[in-house]
PDB file of N, CA and C in Angstrom:
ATOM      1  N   UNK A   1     -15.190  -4.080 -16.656  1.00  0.00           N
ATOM      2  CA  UNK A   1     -14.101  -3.372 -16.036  1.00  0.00           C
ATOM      3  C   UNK A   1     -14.054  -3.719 -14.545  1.00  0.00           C
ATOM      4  N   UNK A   2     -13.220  -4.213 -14.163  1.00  0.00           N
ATOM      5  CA  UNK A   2     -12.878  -4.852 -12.607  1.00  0.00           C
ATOM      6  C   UNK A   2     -12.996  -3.575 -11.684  1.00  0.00           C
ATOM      7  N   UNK A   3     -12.346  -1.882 -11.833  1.00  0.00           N
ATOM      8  CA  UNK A   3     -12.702  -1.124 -10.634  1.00  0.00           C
ATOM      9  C   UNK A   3     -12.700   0.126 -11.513  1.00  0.00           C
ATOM     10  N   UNK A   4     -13.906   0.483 -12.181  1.00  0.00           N
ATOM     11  CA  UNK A   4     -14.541   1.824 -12.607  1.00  0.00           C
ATOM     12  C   UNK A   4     -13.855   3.155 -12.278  1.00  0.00           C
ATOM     13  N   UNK A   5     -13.879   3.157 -11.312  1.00  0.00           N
ATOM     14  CA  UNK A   5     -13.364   4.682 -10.820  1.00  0.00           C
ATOM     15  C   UNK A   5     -12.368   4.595 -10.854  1.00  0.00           C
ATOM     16  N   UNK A   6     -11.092   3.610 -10.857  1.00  0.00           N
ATOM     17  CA  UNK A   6     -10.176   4.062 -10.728  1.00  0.00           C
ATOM     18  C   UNK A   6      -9.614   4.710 -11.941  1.00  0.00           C
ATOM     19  N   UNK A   7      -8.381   5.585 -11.591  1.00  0.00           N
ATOM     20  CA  UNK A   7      -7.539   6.448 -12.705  1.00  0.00           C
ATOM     21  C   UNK A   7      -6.173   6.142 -12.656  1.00  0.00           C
ATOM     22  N   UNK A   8      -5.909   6.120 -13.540  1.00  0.00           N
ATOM     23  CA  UNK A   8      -4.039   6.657 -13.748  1.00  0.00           C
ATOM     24  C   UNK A   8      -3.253   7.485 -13.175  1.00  0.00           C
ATOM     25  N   UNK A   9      -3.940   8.729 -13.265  1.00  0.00           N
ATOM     26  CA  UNK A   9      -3.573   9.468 -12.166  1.00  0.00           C
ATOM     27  C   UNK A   9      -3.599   9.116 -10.743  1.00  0.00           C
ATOM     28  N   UNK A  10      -4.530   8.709 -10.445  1.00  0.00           N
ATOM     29  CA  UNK A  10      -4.555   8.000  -9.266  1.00  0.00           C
ATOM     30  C   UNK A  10      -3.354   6.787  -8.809  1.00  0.00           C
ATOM     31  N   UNK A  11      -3.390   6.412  -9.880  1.00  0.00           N
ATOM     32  CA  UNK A  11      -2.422   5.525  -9.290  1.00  0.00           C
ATOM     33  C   UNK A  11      -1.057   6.027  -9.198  1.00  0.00           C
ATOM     34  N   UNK A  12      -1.127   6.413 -10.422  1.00  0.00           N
ATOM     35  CA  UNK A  12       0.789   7.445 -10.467  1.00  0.00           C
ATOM     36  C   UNK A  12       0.928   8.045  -8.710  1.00  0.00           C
ATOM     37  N   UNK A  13      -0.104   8.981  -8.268  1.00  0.00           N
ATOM     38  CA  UNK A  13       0.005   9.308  -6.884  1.00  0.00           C
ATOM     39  C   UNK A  13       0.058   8.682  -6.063  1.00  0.00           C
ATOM     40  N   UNK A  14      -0.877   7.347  -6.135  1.00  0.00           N
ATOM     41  CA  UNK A  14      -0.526   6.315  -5.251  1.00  0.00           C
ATOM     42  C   UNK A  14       1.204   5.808  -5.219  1.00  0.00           C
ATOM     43  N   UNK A  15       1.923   5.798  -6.219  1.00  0.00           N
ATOM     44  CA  UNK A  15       3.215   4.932  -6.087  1.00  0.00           C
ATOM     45  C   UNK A  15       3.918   6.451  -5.866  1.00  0.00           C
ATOM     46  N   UNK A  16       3.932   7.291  -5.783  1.00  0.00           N
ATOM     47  CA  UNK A  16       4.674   8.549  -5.435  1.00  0.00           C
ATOM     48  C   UNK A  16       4.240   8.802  -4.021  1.00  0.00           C
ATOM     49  N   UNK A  17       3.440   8.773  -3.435  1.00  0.00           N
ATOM     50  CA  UNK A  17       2.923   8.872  -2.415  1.00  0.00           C
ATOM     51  C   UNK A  17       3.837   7.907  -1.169  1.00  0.00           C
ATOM     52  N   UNK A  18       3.629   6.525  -1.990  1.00  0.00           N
ATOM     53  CA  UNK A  18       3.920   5.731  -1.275  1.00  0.00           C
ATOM     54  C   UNK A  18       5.657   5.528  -0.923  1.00  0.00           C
ATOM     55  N   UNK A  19       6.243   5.999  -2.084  1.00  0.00           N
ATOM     56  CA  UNK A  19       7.791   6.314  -2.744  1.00  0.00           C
ATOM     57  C   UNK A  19       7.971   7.339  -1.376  1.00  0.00           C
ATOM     58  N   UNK A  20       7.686   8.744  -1.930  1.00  0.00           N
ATOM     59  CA  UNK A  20       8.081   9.179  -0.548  1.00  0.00           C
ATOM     60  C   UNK A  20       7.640   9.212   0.561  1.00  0.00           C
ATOM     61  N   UNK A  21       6.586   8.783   1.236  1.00  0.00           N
ATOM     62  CA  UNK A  21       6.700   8.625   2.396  1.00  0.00           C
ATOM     63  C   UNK A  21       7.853   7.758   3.095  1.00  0.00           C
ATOM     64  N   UNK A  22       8.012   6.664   2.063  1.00  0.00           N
ATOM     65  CA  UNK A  22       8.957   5.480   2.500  1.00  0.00           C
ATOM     66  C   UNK A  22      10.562   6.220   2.379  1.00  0.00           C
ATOM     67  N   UNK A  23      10.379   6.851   1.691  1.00  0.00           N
ATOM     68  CA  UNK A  23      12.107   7.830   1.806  1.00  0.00           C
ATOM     69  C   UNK A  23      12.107   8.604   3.610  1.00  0.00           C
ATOM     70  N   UNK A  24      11.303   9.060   3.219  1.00  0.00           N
ATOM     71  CA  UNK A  24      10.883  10.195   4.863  1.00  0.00           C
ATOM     72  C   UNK A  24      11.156   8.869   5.806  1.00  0.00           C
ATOM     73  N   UNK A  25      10.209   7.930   6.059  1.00  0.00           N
ATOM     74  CA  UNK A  25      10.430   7.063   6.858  1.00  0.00           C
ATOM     75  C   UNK A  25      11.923   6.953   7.497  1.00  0.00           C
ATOM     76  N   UNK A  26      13.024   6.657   5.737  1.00  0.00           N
ATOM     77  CA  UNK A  26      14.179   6.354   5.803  1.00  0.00           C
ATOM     78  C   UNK A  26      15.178   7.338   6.510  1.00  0.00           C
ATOM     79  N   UNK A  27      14.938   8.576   6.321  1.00  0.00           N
ATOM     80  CA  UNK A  27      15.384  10.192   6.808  1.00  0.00           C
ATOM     81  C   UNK A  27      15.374   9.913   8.273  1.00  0.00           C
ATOM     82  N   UNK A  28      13.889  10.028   8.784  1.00  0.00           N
ATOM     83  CA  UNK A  28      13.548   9.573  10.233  1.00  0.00           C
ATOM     84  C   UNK A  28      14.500   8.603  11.043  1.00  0.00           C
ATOM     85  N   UNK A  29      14.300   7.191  10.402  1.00  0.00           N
ATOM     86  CA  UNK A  29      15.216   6.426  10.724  1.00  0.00           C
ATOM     87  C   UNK A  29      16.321   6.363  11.098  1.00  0.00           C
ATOM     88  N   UNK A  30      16.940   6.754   9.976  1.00  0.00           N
ATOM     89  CA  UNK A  30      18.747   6.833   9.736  1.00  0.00           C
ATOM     90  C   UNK A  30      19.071   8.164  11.201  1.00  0.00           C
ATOM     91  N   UNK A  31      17.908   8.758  11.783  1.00  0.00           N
ATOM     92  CA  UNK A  31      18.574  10.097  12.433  1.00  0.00           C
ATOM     93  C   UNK A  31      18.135   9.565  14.002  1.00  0.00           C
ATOM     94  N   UNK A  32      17.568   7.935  14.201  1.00  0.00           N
ATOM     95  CA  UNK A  32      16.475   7.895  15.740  1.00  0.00           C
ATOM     96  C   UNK A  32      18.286   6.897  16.216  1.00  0.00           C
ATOM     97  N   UNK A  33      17.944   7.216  17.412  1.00  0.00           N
ATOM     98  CA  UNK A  33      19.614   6.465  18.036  1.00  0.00           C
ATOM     99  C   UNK A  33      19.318   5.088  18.160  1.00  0.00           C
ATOM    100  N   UNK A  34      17.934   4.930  18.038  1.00  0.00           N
ATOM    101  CA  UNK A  34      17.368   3.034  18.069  1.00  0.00           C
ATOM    102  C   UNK A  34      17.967   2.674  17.452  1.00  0.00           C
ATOM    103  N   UNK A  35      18.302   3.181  15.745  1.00  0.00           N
ATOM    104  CA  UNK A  35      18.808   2.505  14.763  1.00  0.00           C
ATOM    105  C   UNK A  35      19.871   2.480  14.402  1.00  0.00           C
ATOM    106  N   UNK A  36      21.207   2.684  15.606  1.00  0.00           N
ATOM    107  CA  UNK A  36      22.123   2.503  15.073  1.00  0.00           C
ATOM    108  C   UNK A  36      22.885   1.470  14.866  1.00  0.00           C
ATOM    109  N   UNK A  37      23.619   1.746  13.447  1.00  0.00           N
ATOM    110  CA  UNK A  37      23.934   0.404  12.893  1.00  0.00           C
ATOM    111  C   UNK A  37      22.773  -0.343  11.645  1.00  0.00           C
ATOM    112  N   UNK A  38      21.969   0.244  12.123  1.00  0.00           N
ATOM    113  CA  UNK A  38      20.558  -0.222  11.019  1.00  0.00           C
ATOM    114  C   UNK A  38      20.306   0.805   9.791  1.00  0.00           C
ATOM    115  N   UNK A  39      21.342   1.038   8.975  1.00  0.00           N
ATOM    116  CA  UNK A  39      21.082   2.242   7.791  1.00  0.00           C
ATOM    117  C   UNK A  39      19.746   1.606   6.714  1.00  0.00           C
ATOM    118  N   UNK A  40      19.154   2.712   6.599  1.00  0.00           N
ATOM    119  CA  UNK A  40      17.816   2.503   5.026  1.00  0.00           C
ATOM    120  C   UNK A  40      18.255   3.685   4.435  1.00  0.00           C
ATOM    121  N   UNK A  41      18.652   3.030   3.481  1.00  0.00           N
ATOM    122  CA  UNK A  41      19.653   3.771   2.317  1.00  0.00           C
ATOM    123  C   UNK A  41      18.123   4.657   1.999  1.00  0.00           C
ATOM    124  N   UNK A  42      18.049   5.581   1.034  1.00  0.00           N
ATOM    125  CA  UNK A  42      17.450   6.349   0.398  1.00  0.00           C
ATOM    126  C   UNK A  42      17.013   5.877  -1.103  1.00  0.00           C
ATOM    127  N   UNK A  43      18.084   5.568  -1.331  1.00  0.00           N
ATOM    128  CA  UNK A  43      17.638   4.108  -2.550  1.00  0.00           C
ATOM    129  C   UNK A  43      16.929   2.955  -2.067  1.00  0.00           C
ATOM    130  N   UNK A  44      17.273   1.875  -1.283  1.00  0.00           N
ATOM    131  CA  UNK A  44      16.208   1.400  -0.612  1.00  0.00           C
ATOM    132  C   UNK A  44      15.155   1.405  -0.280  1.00  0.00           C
ATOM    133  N   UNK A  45      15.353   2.574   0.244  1.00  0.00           N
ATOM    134  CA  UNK A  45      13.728   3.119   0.796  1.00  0.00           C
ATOM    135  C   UNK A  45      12.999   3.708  -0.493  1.00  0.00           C
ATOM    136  N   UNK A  46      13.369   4.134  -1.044  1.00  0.00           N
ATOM    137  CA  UNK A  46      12.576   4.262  -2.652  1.00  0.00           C
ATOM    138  C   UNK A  46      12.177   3.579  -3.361  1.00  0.00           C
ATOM    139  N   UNK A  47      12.917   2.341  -3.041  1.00  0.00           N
ATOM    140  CA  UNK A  47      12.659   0.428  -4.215  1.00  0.00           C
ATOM    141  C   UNK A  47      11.939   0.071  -3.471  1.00  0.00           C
ATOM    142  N   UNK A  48      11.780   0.197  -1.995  1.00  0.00           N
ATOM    143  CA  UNK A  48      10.972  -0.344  -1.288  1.00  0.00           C
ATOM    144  C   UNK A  48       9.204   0.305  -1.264  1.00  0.00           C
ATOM    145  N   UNK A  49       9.186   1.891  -1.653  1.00  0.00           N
ATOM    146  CA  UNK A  49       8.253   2.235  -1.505  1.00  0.00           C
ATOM    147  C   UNK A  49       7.716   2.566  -2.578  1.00  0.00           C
ATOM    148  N   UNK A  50       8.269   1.723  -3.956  1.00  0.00           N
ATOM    149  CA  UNK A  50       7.655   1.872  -4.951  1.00  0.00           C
ATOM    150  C   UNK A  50       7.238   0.508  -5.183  1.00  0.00           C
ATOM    151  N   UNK A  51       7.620  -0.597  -4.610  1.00  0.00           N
ATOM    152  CA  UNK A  51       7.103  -1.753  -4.640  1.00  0.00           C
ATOM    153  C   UNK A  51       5.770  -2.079  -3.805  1.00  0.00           C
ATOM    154  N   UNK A  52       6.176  -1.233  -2.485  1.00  0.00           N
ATOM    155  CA  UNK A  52       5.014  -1.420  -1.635  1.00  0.00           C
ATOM    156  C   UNK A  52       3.499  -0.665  -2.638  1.00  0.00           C
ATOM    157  N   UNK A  53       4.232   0.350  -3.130  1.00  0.00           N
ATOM    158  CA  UNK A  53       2.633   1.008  -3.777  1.00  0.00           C
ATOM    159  C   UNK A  53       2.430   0.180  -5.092  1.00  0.00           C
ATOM    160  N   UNK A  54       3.037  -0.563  -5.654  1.00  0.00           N
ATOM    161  CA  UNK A  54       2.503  -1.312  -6.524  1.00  0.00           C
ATOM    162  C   UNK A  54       1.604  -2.697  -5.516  1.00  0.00           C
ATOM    163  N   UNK A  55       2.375  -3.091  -4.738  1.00  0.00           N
ATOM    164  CA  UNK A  55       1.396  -4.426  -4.501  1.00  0.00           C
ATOM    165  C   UNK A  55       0.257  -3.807  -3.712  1.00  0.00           C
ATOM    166  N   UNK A  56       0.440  -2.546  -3.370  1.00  0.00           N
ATOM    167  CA  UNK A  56      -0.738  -2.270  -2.593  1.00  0.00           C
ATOM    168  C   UNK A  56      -2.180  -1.966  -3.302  1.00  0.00           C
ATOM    169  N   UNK A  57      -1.835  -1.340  -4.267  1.00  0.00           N
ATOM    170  CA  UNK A  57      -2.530  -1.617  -5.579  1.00  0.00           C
ATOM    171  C   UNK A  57      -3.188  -3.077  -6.292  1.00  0.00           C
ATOM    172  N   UNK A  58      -2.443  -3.779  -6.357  1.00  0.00           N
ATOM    173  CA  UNK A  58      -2.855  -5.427  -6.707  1.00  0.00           C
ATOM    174  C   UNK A  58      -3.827  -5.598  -5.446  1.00  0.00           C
ATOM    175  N   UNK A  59      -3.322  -5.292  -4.545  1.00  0.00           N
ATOM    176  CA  UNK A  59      -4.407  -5.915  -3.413  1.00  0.00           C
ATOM    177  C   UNK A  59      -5.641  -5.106  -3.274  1.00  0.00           C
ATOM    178  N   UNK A  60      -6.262  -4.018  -3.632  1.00  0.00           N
ATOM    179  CA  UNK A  60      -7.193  -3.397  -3.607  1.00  0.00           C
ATOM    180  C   UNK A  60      -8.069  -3.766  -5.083  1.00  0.00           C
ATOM    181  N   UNK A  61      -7.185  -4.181  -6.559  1.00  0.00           N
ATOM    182  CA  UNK A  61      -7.851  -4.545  -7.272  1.00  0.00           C
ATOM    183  C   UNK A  61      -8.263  -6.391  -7.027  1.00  0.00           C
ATOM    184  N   UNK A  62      -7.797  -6.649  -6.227  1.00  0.00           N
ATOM    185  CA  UNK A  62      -7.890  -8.072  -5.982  1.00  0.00           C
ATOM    186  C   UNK A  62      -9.073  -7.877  -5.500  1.00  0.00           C
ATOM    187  N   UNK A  63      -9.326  -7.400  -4.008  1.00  0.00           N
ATOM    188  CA  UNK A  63     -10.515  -6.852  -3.140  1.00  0.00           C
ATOM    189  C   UNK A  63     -11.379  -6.693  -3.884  1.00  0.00           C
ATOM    190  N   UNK A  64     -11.238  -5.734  -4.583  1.00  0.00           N
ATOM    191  CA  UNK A  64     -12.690  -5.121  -5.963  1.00  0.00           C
ATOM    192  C   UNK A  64     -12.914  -6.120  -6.292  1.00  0.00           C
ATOM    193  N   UNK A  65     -12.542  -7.593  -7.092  1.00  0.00           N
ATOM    194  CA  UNK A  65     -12.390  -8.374  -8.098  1.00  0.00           C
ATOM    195  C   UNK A  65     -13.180  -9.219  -6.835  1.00  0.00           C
ATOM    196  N   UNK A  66     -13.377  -9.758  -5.965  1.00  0.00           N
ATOM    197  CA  UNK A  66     -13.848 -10.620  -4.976  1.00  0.00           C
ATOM    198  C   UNK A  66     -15.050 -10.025  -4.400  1.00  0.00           C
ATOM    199  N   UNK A  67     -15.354  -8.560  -4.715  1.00  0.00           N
ATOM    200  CA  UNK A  67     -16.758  -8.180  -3.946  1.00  0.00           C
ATOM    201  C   UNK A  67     -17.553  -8.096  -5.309  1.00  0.00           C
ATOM    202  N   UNK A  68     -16.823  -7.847  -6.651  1.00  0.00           N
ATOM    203  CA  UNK A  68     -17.272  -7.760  -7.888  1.00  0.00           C
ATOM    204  C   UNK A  68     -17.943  -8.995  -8.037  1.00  0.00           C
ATOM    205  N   UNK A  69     -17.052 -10.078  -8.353  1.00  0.00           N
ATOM    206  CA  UNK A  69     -17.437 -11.619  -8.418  1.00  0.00           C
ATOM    207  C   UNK A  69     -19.046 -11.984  -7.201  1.00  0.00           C
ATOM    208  N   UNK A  70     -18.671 -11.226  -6.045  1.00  0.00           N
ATOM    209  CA  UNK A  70     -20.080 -11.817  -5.131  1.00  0.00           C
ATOM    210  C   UNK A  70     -21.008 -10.348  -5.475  1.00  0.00           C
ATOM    211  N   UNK A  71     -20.809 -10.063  -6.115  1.00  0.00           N
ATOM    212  CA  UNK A  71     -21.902  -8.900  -6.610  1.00  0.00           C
ATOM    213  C   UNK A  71     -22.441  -8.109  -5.460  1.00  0.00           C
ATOM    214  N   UNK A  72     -21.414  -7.609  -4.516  1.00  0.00           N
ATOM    215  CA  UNK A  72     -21.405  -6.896  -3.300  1.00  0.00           C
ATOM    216  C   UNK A  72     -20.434  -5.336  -3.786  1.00  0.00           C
ATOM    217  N   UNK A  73     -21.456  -4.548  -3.472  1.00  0.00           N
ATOM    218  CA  UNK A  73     -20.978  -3.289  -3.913  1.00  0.00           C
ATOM    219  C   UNK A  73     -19.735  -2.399  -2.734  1.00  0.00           C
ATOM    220  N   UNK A  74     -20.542  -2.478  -1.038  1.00  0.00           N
ATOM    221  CA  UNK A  74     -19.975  -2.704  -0.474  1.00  0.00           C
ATOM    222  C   UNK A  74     -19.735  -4.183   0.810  1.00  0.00           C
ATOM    223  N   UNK A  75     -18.364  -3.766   1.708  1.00  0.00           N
ATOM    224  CA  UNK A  75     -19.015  -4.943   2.061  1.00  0.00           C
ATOM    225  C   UNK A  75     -19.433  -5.042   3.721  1.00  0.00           C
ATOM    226  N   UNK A  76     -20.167  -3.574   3.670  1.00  0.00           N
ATOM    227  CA  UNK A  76     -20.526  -4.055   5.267  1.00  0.00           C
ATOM    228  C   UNK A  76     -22.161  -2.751   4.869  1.00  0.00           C
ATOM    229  N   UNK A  77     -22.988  -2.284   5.758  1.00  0.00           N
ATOM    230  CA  UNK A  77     -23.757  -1.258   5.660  1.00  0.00           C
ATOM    231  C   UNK A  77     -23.682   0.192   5.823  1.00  0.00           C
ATOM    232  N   UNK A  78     -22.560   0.465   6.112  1.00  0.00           N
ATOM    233  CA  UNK A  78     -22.613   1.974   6.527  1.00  0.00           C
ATOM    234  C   UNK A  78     -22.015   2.677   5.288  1.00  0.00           C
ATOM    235  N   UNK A  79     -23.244   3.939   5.271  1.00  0.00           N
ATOM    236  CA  UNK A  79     -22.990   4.661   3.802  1.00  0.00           C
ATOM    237  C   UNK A  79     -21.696   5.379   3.610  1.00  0.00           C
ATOM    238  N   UNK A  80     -20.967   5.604   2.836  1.00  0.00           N
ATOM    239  CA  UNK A  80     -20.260   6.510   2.467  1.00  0.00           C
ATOM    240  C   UNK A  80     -18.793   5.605   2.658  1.00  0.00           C
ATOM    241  N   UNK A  81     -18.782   4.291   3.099  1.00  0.00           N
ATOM    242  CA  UNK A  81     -17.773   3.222   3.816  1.00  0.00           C
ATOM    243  C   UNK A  81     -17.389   1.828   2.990  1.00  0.00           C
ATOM    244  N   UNK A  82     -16.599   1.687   2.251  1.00  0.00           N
ATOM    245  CA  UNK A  82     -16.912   0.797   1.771  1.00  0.00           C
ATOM    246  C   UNK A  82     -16.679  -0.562   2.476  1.00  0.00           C
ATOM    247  N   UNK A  83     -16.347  -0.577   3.596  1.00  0.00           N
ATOM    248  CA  UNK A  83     -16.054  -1.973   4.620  1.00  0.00           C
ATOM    249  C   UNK A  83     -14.851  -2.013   4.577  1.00  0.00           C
ATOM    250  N   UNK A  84     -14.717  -3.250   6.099  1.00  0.00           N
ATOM    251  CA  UNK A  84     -13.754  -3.377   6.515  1.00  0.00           C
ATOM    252  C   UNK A  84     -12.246  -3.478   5.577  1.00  0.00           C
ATOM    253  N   UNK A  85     -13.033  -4.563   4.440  1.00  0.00           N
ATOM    254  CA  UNK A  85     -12.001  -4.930   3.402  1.00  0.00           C
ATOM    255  C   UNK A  85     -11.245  -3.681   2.800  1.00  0.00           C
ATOM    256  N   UNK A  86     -11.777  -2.818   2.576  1.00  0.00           N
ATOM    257  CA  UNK A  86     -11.849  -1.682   2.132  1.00  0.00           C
ATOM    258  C   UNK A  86     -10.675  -1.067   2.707  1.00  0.00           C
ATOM    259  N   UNK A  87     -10.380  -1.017   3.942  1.00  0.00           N
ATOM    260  CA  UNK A  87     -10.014  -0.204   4.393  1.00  0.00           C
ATOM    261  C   UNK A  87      -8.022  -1.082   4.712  1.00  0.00           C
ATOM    262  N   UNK A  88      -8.417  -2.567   4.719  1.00  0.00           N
ATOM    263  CA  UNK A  88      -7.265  -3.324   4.806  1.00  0.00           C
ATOM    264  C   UNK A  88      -7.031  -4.064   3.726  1.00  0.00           C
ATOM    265  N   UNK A  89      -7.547  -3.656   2.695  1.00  0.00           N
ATOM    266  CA  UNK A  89      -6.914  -4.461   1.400  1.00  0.00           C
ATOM    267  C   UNK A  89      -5.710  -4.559   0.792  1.00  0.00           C
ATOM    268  N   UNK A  90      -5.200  -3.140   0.931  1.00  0.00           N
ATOM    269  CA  UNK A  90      -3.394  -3.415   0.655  1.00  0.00           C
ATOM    270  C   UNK A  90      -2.906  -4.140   1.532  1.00  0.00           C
ATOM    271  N   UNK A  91      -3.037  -3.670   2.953  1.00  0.00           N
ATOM    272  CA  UNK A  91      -2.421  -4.246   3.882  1.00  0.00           C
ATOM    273  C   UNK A  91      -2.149  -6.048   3.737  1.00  0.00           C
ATOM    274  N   UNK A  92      -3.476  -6.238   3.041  1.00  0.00           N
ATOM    275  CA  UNK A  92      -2.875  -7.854   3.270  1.00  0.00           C
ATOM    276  C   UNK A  92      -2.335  -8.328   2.354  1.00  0.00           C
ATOM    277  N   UNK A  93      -1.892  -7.638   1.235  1.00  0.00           N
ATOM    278  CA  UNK A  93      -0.497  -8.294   0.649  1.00  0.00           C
ATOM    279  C   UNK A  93       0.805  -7.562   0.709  1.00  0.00           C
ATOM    280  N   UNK A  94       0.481  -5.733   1.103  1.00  0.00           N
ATOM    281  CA  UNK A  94       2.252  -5.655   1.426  1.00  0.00           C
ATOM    282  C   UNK A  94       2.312  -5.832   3.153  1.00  0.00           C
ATOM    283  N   UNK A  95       1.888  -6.414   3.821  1.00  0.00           N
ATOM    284  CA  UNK A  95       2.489  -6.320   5.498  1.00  0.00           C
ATOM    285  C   UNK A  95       3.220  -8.024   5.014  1.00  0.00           C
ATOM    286  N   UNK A  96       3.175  -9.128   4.772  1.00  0.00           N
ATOM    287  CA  UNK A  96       4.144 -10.165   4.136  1.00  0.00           C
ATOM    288  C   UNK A  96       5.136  -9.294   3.701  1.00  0.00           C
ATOM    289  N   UNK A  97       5.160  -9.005   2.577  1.00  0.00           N
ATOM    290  CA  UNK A  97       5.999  -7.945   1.579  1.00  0.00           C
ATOM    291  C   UNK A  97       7.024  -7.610   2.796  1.00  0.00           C
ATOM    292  N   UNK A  98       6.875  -6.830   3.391  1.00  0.00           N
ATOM    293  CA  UNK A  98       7.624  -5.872   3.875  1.00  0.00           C
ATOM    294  C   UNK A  98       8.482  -6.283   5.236  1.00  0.00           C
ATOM    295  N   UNK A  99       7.646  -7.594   5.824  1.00  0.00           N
ATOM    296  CA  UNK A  99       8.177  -8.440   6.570  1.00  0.00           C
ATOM    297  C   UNK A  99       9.430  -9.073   5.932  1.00  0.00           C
ATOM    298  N   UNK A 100       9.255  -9.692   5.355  1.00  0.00           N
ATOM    299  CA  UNK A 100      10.372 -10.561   4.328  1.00  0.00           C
ATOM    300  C   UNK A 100      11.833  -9.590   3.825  1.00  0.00           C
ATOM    301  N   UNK A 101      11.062  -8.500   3.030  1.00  0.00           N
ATOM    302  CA  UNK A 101      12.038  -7.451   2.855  1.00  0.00           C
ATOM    303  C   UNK A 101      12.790  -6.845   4.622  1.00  0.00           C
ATOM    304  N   UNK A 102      12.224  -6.809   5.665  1.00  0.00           N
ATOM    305  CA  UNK A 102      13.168  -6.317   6.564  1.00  0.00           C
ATOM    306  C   UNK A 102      14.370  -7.462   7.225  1.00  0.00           C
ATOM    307  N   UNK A 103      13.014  -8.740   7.037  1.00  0.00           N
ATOM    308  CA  UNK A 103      14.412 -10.305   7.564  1.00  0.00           C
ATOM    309  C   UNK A 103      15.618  -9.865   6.833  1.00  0.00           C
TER     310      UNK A 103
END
């Protein structure tokens, strides 16, 4: 099994989580005077933040799958932490993602 602990539940919250925050984002947005002229629909921002919590997901089981393979449980020493990777593993496949989606 590539990442033990994880759950279903867990993840369902992860892509709801990620869903609305990215709506809120859109709320925020649509109301700051920076952005005018720049609308994020509410639909948008929902396709967008259900995509982001899926790849953000791929990238944390990717992470697991690469400390799994080097038989590294974590990947730095401090207890209770699982390392740096740990902590930026989505990030490095939705910050592309989301770049592309704003061009």
């Amino acid at each position: 099994m590539l990442s033990p602990k994880k759950t279903r539940e867990g993840a369902i919250a992860g892509l709801l989580g990620a869903t609305a925050t990215s709506m809120l984002f859109s709320v925020i947005w649509n109301k700051c005077d920076i952005a005018a002229g720049a609308d994020f629909s509410l639909l948008e921002a929902g396709i967008l933040g259900l995509v982001i919590g899926l790849i953000s997901q791929v990238g944390d089981l990717a992470e697991s799958l690469l400390k799994r393979d080097a038989q590294v449980k974590d990947s730095n020493s401090l207890p209770g932490f699982g390392g740096m990777l740990d902590v930026v593993d989505s990030l490095i496949f939705t910050t592309p993602l989301l770049y592309f989606w704003l061009l």
